[in-house]
Protein backbone atom coordinates (compact mmCIF):
# COMPACT_ATOMS: atom_id res chain seq x y z
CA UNK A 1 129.08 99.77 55.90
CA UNK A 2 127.11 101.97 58.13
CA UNK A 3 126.98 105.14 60.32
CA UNK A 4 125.35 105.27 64.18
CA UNK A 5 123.63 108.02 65.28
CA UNK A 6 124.76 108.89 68.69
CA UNK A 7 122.64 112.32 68.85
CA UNK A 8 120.38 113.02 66.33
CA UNK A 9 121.13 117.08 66.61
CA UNK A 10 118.16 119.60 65.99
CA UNK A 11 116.58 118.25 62.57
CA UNK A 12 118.50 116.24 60.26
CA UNK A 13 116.72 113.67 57.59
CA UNK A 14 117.58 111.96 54.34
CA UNK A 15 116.80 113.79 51.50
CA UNK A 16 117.18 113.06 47.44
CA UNK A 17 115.86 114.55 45.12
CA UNK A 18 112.45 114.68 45.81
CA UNK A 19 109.75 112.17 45.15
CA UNK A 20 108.38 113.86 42.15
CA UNK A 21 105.36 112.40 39.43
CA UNK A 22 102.41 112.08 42.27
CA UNK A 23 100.74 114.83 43.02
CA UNK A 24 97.73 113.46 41.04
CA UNK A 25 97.90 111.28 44.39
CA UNK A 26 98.23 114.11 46.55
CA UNK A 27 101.83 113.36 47.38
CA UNK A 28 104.33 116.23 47.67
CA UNK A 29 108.02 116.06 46.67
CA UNK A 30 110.28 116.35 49.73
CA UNK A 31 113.57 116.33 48.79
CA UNK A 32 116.49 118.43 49.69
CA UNK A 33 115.65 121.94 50.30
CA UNK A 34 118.98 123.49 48.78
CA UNK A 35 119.47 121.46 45.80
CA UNK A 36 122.86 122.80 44.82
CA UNK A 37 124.21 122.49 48.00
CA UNK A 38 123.18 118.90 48.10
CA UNK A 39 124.16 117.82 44.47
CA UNK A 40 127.73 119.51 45.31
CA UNK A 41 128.05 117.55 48.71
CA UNK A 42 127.60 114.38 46.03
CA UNK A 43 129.82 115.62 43.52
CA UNK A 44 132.73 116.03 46.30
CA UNK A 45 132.80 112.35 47.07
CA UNK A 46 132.45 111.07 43.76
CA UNK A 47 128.59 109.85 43.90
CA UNK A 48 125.74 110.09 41.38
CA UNK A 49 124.14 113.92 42.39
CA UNK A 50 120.99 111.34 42.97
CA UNK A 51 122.55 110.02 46.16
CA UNK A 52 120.70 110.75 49.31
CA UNK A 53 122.70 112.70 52.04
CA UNK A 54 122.14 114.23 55.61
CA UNK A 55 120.08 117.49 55.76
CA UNK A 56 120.97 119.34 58.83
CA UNK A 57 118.94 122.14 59.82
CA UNK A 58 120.68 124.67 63.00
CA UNK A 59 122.72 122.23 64.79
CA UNK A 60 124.11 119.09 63.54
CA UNK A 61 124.09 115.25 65.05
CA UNK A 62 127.30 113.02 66.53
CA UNK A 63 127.66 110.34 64.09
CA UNK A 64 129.82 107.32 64.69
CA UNK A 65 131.54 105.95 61.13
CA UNK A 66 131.32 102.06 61.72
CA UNK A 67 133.96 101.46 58.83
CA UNK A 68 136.04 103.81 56.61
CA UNK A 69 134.26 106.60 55.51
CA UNK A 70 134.15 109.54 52.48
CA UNK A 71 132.24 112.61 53.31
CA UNK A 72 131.59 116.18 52.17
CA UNK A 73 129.93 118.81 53.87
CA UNK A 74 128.66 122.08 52.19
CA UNK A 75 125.80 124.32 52.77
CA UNK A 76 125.73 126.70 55.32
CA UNK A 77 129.10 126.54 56.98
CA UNK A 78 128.58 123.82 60.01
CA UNK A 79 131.01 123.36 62.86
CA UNK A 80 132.75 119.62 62.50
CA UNK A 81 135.08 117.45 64.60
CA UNK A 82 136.93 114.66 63.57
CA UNK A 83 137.83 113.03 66.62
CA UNK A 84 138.51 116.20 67.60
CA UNK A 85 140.17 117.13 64.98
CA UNK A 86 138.53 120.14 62.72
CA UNK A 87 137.68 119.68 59.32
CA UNK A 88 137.01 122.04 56.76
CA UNK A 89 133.94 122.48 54.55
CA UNK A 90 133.19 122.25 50.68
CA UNK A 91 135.50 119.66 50.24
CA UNK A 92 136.70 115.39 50.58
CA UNK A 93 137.45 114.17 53.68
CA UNK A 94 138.56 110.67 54.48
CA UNK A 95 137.50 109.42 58.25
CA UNK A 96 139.23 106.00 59.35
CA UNK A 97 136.51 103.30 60.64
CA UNK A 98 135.32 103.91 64.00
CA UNK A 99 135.77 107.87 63.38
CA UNK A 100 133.14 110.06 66.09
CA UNK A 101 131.86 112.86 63.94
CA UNK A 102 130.77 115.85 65.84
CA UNK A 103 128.38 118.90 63.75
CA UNK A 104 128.01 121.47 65.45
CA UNK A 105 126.34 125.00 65.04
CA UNK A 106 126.11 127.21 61.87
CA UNK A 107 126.96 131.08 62.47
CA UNK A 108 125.06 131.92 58.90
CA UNK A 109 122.53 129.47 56.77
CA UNK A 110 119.93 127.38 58.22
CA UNK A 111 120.94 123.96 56.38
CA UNK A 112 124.16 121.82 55.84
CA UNK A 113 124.42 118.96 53.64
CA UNK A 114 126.58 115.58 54.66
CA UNK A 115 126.98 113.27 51.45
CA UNK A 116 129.35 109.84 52.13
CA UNK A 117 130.60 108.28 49.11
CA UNK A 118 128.05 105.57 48.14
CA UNK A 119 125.44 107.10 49.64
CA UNK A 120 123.32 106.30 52.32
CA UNK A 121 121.61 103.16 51.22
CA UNK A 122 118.03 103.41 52.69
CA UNK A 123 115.17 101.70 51.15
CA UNK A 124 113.65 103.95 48.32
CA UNK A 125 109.30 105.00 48.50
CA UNK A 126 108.03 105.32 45.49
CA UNK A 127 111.15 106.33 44.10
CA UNK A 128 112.79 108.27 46.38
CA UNK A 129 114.94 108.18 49.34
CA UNK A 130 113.65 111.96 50.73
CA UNK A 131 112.00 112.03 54.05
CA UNK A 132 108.25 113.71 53.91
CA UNK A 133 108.69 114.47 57.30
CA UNK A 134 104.92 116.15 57.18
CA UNK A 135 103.54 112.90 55.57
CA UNK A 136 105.13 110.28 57.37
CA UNK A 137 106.92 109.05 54.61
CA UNK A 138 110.30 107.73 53.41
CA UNK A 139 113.59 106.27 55.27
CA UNK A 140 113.05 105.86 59.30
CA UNK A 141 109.23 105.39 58.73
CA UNK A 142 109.45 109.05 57.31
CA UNK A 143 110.81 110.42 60.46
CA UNK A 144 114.01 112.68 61.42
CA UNK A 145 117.08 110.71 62.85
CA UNK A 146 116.92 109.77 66.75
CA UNK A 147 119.99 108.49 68.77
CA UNK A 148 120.95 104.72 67.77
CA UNK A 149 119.60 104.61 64.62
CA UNK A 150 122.01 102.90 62.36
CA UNK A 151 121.80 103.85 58.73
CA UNK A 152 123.67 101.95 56.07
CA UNK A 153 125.98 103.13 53.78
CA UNK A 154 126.02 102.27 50.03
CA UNK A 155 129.50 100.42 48.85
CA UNK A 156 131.66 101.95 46.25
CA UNK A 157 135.32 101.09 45.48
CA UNK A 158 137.90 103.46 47.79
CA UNK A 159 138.69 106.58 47.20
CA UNK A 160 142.00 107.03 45.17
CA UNK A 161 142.28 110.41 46.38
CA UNK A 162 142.74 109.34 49.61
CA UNK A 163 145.47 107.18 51.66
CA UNK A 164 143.63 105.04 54.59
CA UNK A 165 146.47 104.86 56.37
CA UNK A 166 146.89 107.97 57.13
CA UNK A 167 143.87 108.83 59.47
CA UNK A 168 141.67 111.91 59.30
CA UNK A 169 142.68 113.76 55.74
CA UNK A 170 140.89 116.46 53.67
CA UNK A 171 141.91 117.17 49.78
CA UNK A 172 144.40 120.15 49.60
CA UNK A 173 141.59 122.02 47.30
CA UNK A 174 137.88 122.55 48.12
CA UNK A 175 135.25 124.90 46.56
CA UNK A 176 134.44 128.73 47.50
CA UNK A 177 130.47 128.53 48.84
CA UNK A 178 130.44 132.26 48.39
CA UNK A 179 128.38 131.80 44.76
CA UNK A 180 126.46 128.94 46.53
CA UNK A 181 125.43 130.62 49.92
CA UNK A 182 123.61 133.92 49.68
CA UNK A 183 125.40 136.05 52.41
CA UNK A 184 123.80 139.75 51.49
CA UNK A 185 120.34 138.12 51.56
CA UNK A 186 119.52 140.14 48.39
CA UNK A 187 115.96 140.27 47.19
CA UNK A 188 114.04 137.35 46.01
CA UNK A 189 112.58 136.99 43.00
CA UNK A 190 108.89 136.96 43.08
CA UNK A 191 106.31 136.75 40.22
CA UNK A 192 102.66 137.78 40.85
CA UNK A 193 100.42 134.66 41.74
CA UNK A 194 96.57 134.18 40.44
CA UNK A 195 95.71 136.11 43.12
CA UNK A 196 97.90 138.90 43.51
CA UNK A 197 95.57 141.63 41.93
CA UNK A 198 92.73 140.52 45.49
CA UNK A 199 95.22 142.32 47.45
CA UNK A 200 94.32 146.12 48.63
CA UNK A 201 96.20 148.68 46.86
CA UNK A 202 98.43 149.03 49.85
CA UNK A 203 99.31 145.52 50.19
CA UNK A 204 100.07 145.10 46.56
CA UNK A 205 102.90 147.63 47.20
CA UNK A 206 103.92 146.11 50.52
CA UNK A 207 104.42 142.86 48.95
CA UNK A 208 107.60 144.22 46.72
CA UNK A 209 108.61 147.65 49.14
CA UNK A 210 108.58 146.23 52.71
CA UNK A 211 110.56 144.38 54.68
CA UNK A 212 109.46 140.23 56.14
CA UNK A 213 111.20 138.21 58.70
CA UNK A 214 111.26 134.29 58.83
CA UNK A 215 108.92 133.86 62.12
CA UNK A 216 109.89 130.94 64.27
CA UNK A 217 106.91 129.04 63.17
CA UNK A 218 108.56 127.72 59.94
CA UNK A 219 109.51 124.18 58.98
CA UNK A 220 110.26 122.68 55.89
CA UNK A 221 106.49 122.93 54.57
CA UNK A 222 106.81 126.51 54.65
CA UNK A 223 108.19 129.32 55.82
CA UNK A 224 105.53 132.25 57.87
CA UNK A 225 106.48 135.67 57.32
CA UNK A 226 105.97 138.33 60.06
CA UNK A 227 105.94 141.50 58.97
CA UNK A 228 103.79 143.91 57.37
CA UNK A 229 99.87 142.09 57.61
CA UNK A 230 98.91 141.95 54.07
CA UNK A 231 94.99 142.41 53.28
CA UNK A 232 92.91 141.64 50.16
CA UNK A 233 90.44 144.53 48.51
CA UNK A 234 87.50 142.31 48.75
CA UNK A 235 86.45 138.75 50.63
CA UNK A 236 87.23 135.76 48.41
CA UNK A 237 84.90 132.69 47.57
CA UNK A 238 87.69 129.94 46.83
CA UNK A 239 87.88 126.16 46.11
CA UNK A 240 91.60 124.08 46.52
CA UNK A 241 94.41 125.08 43.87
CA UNK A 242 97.34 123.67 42.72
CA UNK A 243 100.07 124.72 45.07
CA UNK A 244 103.90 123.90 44.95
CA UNK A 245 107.24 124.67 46.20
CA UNK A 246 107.55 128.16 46.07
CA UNK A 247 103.62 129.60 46.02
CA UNK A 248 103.20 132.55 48.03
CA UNK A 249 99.65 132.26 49.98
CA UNK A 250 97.94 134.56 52.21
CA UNK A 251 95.93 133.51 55.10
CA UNK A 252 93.70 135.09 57.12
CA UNK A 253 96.02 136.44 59.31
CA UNK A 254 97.60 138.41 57.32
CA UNK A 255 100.72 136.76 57.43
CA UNK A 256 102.07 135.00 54.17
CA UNK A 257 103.47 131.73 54.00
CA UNK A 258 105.81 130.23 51.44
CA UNK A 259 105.81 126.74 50.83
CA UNK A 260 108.98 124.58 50.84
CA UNK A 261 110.02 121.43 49.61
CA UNK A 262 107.03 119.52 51.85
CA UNK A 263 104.15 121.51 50.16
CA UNK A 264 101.00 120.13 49.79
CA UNK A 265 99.65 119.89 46.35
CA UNK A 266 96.92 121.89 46.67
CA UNK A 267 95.70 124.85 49.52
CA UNK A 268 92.23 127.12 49.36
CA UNK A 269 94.75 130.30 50.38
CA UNK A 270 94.60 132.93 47.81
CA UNK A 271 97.85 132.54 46.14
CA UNK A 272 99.70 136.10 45.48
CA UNK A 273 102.81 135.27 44.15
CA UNK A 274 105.25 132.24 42.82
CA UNK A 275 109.04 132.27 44.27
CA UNK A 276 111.19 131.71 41.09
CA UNK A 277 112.87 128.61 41.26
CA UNK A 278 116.23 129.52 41.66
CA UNK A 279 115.21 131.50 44.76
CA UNK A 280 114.37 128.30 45.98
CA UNK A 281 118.10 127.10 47.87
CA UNK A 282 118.26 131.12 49.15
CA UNK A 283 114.86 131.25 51.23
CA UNK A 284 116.11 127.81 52.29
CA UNK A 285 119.04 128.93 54.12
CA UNK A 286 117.05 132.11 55.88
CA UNK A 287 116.66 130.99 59.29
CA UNK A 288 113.95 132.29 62.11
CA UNK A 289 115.08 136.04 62.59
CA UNK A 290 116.00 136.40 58.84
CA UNK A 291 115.10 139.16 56.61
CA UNK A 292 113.16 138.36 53.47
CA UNK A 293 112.61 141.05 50.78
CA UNK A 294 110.53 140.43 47.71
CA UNK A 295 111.37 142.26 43.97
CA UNK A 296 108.81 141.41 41.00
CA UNK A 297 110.04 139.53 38.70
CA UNK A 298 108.77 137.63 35.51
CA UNK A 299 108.80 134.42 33.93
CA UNK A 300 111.26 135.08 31.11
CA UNK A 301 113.75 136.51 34.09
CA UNK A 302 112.93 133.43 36.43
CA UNK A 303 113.71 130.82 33.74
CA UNK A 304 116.69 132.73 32.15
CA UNK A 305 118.13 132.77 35.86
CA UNK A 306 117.61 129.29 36.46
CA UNK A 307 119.19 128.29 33.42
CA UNK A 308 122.17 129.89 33.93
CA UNK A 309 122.47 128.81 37.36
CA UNK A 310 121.62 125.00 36.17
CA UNK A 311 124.72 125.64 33.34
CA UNK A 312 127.29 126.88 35.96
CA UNK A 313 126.45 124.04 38.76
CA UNK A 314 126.77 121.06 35.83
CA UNK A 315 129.85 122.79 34.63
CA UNK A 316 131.01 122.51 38.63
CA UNK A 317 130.06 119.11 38.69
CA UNK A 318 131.97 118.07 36.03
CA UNK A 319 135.23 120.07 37.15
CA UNK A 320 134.84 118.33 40.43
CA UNK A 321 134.73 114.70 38.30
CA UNK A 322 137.73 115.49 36.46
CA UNK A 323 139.73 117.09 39.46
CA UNK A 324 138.89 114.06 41.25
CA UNK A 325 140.05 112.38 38.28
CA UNK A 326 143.52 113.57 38.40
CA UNK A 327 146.46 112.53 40.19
């Protein structure tokens, strides 16, 4: 089973999990940079949520489905053509072999996620199916699809949900994105980094009371902030720090950047604040043009958050399983 790539569309990789355990190598994790959104595209065609799927950042690619296909797509809302026939997001859809998948555009969100049942079944590095698309490393030589690239598909039994000879179906149900998809671009949460108390008095109140955009100079190693130019009180003498997914740091332009899912492991930036985790998938869907607004918070919050939203997306998971389950 496989799936040809007849245009590639703006970005769109393979991406797991992450490739996590080697930083002590100076490897970063990848992976998919809205992690509910991808374990959910899994969950919808019945797969392990370790699968790797499709991240599509903008615009989407025209895939051809070489043999009878299972897919889900969820994320930012992503214009899709069966054989020209629409199909809806956030839920199963069968496609018949030989099936011409168009993705279009996304009117909100900067990322979709396409999971096929199986999964796409490219060789694992080190662990991990993600593309580092900064290091070179992963499926495709660690690089982002191209037109006729051929990817193979994992094989699983069929679908009971489905009737293959019926053509182009969707399931009846599918699931609301609105908890999923952060639409009022409320505040992210933002704890203060090693360095936050280097900033001038003014900055340290900027940080938290003004207003950043997404500048078009953002990829999936981090995202630059235009806005107000943030200063520190005094010049700082510093060595490479542990950086990850999330670290705020301030260069000398002024301008902060917030690392993604391709981070480096370490950066000599002073390092002002730490994105909670669960703010993670939000900032991921902010595309170039996007407001970003900052609100302290702390570590109790940030991990009390998190595990809520962990407890509500396994709970999903599991409702999906059954519902799939059913007759």
């Amino acid at each position: 089973m496989s799936v040809e790539v007849i245009k590639p569309g703006l970005l769109s990789s393979l991406q797991d999990g992450g490739r996590r355990g080697y930083a002590s190598m100076g490897l970063g994790r990848a992976g998919a940079m809205d992690e509910p959104a991808w374990r959910l595209a899994n969950a919808l065609v019945g797969n392990h949520d370790d699968e790797a799927a499709l991240e599509i950042t903008l615009a989407g690619p025209t895939l051809r489905f070489q043999h009878d296909a299972v897919i889900a797509l969820t994320g930012a809302v992503i214009e899709a053509r069966a054989d020209g026939q629409a199909l809806p997001p956030w839920t199963s859809c069968f496609l018949p072999a030989g099936t011409l998948l168009r993705l279009g555009g996304m009117r909100h969100g900067c990322r979709s996620y396409l999971a096929v049942r199986g999964g796409f079944d490219a060789a694992p590095v080190l662990g991990s199916r993600s593309t580092d698309l900064h290091a070179h490393i992963g499926p495709l030589d660690g690089r982002a699809l191209q037109a006729g690239d051929v990817i193979d598909i994992g094989g699983r039994e069929p679908a009971a949900w489905f009737r293959p000879t019926q053509g182009v179906q969707a399931l009846r149900w599918g699931l609301d994105p609105q908890p999923w998809l952060d639409y009022a671009r409320a505040p992210l949460g933002l704890l203060r980094g090693h360095h936050h108390g280097a900033l001038d008095h003014a900055s340290q109140h900027a940080l938290f009371a003004q207003r950043f955009v997404v500048s078009k100079d953002s990829n999936r190693t981090g995202n630059r902030m235009d806005g107000p130019l943030l200063q520190l009180d005094h010049p700082l003498e510093l060595v490479s720090e542990a950086t990850l997914p999330g670290t705020l740091q301030l260069p000398p332009s002024g301008q902060p950047i917030l690392l993604l899912a391709e981070a480096p492991v370490t950066g000599g930036y002073p390092r002002i604040g730490q994105l909670a985790a669960v703010d993670l998938p939000r900032i991921a869907q902010r595309r170039p043009g996007d407001a970003v607004c900052f609100r302290e918070s702390t570590m109790d919050e940030a991990r009390q958050r998190l595990r809520t939203r962990n407890d509500a997306l396994q709970q999903l998971i599991q409702r999906i399983a059954q519902r799939l389950e059913s007759p």
